[in-house]
Structure formats: structure tokens, C-alpha cells
PDB file of N, CA and C in Angstrom:
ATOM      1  N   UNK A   1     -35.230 -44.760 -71.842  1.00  0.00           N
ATOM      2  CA  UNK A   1     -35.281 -46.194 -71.627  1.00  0.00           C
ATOM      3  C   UNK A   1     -36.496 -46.518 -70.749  1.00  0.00           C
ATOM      4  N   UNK A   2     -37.130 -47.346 -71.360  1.00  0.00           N
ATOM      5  CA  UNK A   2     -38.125 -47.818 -70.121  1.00  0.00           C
ATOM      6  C   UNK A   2     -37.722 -48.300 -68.682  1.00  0.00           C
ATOM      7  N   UNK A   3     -38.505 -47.496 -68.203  1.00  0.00           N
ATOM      8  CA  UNK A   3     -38.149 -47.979 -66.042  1.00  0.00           C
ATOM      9  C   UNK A   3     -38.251 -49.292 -66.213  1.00  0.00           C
ATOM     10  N   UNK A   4     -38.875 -49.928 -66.623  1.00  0.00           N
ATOM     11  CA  UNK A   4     -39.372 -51.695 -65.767  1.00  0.00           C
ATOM     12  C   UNK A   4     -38.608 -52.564 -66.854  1.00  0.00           C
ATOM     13  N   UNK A   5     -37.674 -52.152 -67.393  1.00  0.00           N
ATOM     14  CA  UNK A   5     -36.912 -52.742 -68.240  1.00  0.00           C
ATOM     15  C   UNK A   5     -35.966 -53.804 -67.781  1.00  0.00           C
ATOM     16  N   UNK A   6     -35.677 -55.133 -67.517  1.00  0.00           N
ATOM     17  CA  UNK A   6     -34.975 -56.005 -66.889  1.00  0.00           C
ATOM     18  C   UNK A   6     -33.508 -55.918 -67.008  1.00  0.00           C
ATOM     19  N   UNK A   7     -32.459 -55.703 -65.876  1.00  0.00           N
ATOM     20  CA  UNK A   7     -30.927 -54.859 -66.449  1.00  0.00           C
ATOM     21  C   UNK A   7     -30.473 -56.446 -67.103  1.00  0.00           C
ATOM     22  N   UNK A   8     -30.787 -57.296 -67.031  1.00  0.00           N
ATOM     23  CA  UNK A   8     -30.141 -58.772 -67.613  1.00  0.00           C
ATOM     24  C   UNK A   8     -30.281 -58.477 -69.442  1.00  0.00           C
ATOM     25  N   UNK A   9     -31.576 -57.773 -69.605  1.00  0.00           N
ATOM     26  CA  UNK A   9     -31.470 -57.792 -71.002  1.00  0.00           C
ATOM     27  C   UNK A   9     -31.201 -56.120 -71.291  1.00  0.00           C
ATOM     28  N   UNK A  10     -30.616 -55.428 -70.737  1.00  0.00           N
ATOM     29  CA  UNK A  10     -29.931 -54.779 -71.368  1.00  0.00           C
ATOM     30  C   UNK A  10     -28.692 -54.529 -72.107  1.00  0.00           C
ATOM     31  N   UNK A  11     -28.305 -53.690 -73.056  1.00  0.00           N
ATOM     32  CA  UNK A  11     -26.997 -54.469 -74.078  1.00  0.00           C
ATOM     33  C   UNK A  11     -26.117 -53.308 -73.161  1.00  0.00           C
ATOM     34  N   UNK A  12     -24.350 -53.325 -73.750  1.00  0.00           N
ATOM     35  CA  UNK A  12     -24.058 -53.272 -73.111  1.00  0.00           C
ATOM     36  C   UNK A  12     -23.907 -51.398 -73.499  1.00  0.00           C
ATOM     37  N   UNK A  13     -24.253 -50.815 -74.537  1.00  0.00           N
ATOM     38  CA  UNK A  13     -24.523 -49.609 -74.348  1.00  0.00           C
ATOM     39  C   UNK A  13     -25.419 -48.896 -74.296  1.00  0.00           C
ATOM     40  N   UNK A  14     -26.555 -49.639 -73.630  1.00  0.00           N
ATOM     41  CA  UNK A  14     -27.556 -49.321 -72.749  1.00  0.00           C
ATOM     42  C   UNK A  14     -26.685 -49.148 -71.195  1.00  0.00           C
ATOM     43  N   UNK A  15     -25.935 -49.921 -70.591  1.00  0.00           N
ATOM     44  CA  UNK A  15     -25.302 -50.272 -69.731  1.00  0.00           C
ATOM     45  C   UNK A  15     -24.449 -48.927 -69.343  1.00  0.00           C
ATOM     46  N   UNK A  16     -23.436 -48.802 -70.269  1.00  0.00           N
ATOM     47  CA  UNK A  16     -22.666 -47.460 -70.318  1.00  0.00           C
ATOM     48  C   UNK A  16     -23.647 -45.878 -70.337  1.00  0.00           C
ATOM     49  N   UNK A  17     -24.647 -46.370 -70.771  1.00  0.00           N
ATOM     50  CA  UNK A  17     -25.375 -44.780 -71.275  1.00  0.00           C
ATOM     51  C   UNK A  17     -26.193 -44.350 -69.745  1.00  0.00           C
ATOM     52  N   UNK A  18     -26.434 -45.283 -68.672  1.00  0.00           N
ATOM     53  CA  UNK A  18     -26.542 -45.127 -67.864  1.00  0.00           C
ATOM     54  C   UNK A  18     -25.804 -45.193 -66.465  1.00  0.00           C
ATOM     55  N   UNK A  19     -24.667 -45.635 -66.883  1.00  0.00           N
ATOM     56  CA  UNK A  19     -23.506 -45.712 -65.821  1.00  0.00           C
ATOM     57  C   UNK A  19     -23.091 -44.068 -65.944  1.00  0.00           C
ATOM     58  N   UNK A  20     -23.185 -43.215 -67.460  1.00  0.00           N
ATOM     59  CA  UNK A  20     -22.783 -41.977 -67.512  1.00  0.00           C
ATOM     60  C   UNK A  20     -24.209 -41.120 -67.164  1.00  0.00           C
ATOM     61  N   UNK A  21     -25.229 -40.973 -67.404  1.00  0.00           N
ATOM     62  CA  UNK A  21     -26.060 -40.703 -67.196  1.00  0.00           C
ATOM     63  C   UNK A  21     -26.838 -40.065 -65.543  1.00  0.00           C
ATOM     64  N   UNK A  22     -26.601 -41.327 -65.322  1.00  0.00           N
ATOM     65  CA  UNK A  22     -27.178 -41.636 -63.754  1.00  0.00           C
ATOM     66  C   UNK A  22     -26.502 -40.701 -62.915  1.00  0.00           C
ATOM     67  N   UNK A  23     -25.337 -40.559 -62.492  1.00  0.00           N
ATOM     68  CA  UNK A  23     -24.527 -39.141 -61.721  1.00  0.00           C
ATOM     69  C   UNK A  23     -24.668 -38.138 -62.478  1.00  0.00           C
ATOM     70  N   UNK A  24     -24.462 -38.079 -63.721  1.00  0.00           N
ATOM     71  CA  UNK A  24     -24.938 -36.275 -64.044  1.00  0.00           C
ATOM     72  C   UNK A  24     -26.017 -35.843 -63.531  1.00  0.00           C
ATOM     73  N   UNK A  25     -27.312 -36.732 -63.248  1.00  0.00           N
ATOM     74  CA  UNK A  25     -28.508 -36.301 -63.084  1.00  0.00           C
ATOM     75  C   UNK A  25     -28.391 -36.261 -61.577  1.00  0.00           C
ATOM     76  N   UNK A  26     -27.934 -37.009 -60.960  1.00  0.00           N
ATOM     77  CA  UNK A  26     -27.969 -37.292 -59.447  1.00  0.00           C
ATOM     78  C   UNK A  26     -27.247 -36.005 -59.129  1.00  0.00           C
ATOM     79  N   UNK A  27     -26.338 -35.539 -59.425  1.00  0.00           N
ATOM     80  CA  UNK A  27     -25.234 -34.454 -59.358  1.00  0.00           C
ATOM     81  C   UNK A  27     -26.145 -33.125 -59.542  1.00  0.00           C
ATOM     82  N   UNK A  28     -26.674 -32.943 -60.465  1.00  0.00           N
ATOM     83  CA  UNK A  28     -27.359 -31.365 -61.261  1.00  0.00           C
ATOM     84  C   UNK A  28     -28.316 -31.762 -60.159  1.00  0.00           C
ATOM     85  N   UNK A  29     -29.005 -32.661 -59.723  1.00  0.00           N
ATOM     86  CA  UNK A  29     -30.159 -32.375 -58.540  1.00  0.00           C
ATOM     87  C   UNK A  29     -29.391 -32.177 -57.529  1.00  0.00           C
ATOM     88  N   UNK A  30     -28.743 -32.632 -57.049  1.00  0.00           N
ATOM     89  CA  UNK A  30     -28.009 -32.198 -55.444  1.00  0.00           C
ATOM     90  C   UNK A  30     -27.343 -30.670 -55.759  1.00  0.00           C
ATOM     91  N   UNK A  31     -27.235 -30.185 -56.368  1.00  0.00           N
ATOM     92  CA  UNK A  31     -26.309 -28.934 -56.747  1.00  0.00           C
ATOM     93  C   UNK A  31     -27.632 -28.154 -56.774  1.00  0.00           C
ATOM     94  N   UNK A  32     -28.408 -28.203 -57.860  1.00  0.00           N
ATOM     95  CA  UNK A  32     -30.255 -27.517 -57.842  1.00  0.00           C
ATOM     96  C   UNK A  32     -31.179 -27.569 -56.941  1.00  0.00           C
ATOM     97  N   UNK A  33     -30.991 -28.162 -55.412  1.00  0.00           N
ATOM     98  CA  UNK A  33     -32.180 -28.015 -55.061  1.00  0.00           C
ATOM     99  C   UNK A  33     -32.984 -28.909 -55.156  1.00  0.00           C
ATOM    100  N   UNK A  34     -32.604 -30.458 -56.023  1.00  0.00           N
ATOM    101  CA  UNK A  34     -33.617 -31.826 -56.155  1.00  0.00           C
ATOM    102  C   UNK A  34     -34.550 -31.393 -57.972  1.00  0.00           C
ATOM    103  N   UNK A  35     -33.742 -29.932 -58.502  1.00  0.00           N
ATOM    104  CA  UNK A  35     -34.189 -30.209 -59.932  1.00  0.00           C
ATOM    105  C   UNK A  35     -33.457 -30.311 -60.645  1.00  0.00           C
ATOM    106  N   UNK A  36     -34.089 -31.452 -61.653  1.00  0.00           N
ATOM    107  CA  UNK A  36     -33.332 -31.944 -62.389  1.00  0.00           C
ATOM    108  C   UNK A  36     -33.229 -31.315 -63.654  1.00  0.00           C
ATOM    109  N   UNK A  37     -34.176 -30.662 -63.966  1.00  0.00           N
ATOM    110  CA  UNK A  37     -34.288 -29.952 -65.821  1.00  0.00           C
ATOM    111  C   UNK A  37     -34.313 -28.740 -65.049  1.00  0.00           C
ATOM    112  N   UNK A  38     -33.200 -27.810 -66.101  1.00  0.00           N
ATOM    113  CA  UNK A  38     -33.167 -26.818 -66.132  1.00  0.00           C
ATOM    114  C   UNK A  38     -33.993 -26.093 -67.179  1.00  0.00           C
ATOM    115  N   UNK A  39     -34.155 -24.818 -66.235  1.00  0.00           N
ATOM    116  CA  UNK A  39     -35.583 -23.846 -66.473  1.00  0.00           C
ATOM    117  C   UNK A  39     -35.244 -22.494 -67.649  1.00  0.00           C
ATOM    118  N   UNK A  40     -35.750 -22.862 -69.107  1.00  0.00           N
ATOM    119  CA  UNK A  40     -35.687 -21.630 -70.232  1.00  0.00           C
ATOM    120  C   UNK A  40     -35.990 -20.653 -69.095  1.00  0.00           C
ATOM    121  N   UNK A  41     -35.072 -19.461 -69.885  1.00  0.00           N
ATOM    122  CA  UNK A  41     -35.336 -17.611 -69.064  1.00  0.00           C
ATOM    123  C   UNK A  41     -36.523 -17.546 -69.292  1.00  0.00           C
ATOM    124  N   UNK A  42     -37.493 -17.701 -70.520  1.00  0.00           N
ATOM    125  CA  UNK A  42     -38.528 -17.293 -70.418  1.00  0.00           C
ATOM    126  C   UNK A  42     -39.756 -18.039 -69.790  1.00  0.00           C
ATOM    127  N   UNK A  43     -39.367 -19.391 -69.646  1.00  0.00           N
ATOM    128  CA  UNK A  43     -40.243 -20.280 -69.088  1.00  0.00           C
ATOM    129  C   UNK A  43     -40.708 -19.882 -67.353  1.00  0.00           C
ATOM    130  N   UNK A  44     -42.030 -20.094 -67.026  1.00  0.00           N
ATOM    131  CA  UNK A  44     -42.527 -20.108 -65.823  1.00  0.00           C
ATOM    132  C   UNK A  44     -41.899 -20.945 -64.774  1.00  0.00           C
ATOM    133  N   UNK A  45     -41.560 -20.642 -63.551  1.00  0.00           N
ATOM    134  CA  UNK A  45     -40.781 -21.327 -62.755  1.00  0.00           C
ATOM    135  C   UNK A  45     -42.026 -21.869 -62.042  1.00  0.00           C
ATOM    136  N   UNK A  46     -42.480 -22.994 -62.476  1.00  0.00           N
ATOM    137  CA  UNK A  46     -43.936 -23.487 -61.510  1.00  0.00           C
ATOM    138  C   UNK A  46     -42.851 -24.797 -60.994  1.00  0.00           C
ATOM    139  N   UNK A  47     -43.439 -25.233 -59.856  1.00  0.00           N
ATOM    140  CA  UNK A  47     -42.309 -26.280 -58.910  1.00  0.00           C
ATOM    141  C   UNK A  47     -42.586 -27.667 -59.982  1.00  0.00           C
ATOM    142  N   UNK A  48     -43.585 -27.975 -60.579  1.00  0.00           N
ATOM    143  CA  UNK A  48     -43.568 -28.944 -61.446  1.00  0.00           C
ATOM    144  C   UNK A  48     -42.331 -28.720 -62.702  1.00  0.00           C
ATOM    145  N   UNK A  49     -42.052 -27.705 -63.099  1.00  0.00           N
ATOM    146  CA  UNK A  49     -41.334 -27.416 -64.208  1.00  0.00           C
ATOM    147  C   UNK A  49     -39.692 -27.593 -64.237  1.00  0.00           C
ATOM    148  N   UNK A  50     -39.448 -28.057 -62.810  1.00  0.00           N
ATOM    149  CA  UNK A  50     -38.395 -28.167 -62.332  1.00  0.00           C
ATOM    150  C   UNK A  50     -37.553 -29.724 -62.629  1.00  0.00           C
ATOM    151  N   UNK A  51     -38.962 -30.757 -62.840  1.00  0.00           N
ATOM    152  CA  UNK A  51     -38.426 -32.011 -62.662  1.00  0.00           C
ATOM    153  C   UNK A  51     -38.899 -32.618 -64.219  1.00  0.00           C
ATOM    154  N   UNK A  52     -38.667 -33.718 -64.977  1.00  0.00           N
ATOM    155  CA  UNK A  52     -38.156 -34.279 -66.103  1.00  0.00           C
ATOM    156  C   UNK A  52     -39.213 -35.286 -66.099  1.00  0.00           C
ATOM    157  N   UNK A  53     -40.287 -35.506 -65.226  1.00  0.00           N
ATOM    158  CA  UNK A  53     -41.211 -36.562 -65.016  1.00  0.00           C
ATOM    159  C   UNK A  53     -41.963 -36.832 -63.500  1.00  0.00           C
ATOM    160  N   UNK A  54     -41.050 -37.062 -62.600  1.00  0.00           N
ATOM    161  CA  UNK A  54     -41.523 -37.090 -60.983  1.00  0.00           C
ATOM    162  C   UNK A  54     -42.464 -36.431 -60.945  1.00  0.00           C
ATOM    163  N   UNK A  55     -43.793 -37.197 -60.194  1.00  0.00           N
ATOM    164  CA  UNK A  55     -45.148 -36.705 -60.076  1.00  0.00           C
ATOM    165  C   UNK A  55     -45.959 -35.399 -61.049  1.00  0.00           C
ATOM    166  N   UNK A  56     -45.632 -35.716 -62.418  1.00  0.00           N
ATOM    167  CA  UNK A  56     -45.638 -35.036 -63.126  1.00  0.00           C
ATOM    168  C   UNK A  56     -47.156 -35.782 -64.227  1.00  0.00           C
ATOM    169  N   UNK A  57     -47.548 -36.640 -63.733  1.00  0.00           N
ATOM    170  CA  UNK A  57     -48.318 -38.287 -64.204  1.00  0.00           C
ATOM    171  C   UNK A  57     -50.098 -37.265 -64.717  1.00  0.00           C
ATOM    172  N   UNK A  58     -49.873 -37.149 -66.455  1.00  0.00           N
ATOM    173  CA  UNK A  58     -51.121 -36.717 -67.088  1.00  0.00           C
ATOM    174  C   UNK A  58     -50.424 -35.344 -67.854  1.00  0.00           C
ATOM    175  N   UNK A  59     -49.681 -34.900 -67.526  1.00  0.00           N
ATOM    176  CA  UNK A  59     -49.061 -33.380 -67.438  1.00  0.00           C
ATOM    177  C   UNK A  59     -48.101 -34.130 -68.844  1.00  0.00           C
ATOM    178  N   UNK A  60     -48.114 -33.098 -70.089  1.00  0.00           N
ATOM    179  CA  UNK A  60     -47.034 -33.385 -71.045  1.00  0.00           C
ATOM    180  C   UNK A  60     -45.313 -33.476 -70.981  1.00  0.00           C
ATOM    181  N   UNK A  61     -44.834 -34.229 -71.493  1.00  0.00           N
ATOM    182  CA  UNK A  61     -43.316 -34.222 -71.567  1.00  0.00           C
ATOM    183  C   UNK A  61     -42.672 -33.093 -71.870  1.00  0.00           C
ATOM    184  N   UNK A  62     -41.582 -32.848 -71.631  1.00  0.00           N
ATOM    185  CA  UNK A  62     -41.400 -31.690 -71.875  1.00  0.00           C
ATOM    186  C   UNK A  62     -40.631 -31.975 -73.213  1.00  0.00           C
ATOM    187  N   UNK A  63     -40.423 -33.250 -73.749  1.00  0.00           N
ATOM    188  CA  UNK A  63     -39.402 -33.277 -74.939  1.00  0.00           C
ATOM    189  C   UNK A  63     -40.259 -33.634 -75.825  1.00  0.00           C
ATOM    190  N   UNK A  64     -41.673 -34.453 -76.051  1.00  0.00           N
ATOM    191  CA  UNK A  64     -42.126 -35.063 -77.115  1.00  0.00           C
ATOM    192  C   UNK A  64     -43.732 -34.260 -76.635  1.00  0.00           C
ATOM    193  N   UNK A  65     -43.657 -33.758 -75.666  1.00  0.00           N
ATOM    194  CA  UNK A  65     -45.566 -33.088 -76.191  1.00  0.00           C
ATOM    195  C   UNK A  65     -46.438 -34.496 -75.231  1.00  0.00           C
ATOM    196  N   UNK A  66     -46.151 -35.632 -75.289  1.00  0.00           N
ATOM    197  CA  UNK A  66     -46.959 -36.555 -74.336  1.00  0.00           C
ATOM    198  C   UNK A  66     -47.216 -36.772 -73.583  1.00  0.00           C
ATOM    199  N   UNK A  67     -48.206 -37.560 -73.204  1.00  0.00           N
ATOM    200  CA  UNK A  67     -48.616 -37.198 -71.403  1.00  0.00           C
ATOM    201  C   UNK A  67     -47.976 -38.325 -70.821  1.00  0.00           C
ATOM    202  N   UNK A  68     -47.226 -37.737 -69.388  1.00  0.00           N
ATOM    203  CA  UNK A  68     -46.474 -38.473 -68.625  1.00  0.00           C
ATOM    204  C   UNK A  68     -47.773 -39.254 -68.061  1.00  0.00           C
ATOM    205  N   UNK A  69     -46.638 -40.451 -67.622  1.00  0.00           N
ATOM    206  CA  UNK A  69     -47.933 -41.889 -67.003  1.00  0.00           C
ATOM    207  C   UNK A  69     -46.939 -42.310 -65.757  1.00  0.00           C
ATOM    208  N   UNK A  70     -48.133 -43.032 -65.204  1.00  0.00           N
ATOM    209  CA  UNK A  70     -47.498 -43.530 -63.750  1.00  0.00           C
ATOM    210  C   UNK A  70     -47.344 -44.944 -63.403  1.00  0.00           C
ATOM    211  N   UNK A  71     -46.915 -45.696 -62.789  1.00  0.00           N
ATOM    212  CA  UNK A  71     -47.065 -47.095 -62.247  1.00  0.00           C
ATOM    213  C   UNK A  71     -47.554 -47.114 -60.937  1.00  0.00           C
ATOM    214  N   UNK A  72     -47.971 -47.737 -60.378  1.00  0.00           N
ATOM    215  CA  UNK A  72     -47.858 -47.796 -58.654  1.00  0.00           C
ATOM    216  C   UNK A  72     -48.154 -49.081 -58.168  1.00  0.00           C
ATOM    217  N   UNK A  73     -48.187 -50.072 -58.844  1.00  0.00           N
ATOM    218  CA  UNK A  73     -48.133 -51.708 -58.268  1.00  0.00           C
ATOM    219  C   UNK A  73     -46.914 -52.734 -58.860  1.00  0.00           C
ATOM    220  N   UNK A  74     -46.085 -52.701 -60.141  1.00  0.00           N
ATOM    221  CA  UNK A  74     -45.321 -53.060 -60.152  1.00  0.00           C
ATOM    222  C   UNK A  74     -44.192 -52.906 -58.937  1.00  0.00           C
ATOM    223  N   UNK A  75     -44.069 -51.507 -58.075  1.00  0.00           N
ATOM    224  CA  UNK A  75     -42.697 -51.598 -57.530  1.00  0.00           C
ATOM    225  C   UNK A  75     -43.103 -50.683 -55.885  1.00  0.00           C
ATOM    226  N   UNK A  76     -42.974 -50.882 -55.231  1.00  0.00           N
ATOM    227  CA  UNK A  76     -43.173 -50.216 -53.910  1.00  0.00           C
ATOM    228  C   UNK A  76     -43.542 -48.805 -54.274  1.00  0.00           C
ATOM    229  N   UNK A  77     -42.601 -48.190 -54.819  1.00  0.00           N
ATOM    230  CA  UNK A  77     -42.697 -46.976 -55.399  1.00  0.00           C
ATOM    231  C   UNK A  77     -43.376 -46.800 -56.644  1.00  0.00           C
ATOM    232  N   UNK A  78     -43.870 -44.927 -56.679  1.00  0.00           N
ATOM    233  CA  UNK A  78     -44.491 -44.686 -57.802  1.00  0.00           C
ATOM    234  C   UNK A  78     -43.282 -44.317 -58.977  1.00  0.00           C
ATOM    235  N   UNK A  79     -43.412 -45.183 -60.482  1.00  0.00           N
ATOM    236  CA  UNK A  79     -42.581 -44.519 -60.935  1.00  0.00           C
ATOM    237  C   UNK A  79     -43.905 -43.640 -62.140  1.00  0.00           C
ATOM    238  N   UNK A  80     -42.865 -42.507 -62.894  1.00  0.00           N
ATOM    239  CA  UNK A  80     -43.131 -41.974 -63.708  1.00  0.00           C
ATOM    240  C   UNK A  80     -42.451 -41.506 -65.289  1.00  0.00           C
ATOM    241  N   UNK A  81     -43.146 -41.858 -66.084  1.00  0.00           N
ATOM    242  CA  UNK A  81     -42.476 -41.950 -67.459  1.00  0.00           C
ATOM    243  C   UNK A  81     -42.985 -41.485 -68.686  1.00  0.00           C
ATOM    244  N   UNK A  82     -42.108 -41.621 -69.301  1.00  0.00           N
ATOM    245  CA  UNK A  82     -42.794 -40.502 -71.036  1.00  0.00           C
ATOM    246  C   UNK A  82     -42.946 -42.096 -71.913  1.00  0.00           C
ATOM    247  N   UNK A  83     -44.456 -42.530 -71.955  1.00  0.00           N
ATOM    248  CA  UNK A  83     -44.212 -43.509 -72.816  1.00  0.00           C
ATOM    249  C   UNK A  83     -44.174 -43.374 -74.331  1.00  0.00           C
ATOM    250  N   UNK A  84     -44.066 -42.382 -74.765  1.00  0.00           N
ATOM    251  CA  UNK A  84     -43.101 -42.423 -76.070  1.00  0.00           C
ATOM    252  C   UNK A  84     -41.824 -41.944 -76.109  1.00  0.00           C
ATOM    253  N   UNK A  85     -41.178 -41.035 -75.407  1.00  0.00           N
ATOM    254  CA  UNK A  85     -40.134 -41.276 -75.451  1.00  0.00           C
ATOM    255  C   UNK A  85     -39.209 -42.508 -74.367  1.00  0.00           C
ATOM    256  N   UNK A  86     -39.740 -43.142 -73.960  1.00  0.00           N
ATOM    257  CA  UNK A  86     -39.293 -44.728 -73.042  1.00  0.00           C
ATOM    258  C   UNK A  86     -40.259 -45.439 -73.903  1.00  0.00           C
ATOM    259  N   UNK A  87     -40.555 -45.826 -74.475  1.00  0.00           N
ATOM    260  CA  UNK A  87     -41.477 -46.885 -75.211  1.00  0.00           C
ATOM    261  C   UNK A  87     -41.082 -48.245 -74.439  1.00  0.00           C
ATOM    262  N   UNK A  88     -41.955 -49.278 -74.632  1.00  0.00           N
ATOM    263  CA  UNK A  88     -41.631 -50.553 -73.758  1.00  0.00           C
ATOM    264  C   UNK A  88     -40.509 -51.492 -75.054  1.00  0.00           C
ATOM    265  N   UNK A  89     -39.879 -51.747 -74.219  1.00  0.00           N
ATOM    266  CA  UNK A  89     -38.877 -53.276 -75.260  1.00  0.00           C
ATOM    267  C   UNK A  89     -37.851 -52.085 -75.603  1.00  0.00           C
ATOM    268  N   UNK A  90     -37.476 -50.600 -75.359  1.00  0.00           N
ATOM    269  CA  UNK A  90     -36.331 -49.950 -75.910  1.00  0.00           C
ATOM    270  C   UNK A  90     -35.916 -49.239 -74.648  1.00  0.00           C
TER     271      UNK A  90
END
């Protein structure tokens, strides 16, 4: 889902998919250490490889091959995202 997505126009199983969502991920990071994707046996344990996007901004997705992108004036914070798999308006 796109970050800067307005929650007023979200439907309502957009709504649910992140009411379930949101603690699994919050949960598997507090249990991991603050990572959120878990690491293939054969994959390199580099500290970037640990997280799903976070400061990860130029570096490919790990699900679609694309390069993660960043914001840093819409919101106090930097966010970071896969804009094809978050595409804008979905």
C-alpha cells in the first residue's frame, strides 16, 4: 500500500489488512532484534538485509527487483518504499 495514502480513502479491506498486518510486523521485530524480513540460510546476513525497506532508499526490493525510494519533506520523518510494489492510488 502506498505510505502517503489518506486512511479516509481507504476501503474497508484495506482497513482490516492492516489492522492484521501492522502487529505481526511490530511483533517479528521486537522478538528479532528490530528485523523485520527474515533471512534465506543461504542469503548474506548484511544489516541492510534484515529490514523490508528502512533506509534501504536506491538498493532493490527484495520482492519485485526495484529500487527502493525515499520521501523526506512530506512528513517529519524519512519514509521508504517499493514504488511498484506500493504504486500511488493502491
Amino acid at each position: 500500500m502506498y505510505p502517503f495514502k489518506k486512511v479516509i480513502s481507504l476501503s474497508e479491506c484495506e482497513l482490516n489488512e492492516l489492522l492484521l498486518c501492522i502487529p505481526k510486523i511490530l511483533s517479528q521485530g521486537y522478538k528479532n532484534k528490530g528485523r523485520t524480513r527474515t533471512i534465506p540460510e543461504k542469503e548474506k546476513t548484511l544489516r541492510d538485509a534484515t529490514l523490508w525497506v528502512f533506509r534501504r532508499s536506491g538498493k532493490q526490493c527484495w520482492t519485485c527487483g526495484a529500487k527502493i525510494v525515499s520521501e523526506k519533506k512530506l512528513t517529519s520523518r524519512t519514509t521508504f518504499w517499493c514504488p511498484n510494489c506500493q504504486p500511488i492510488g493502491i
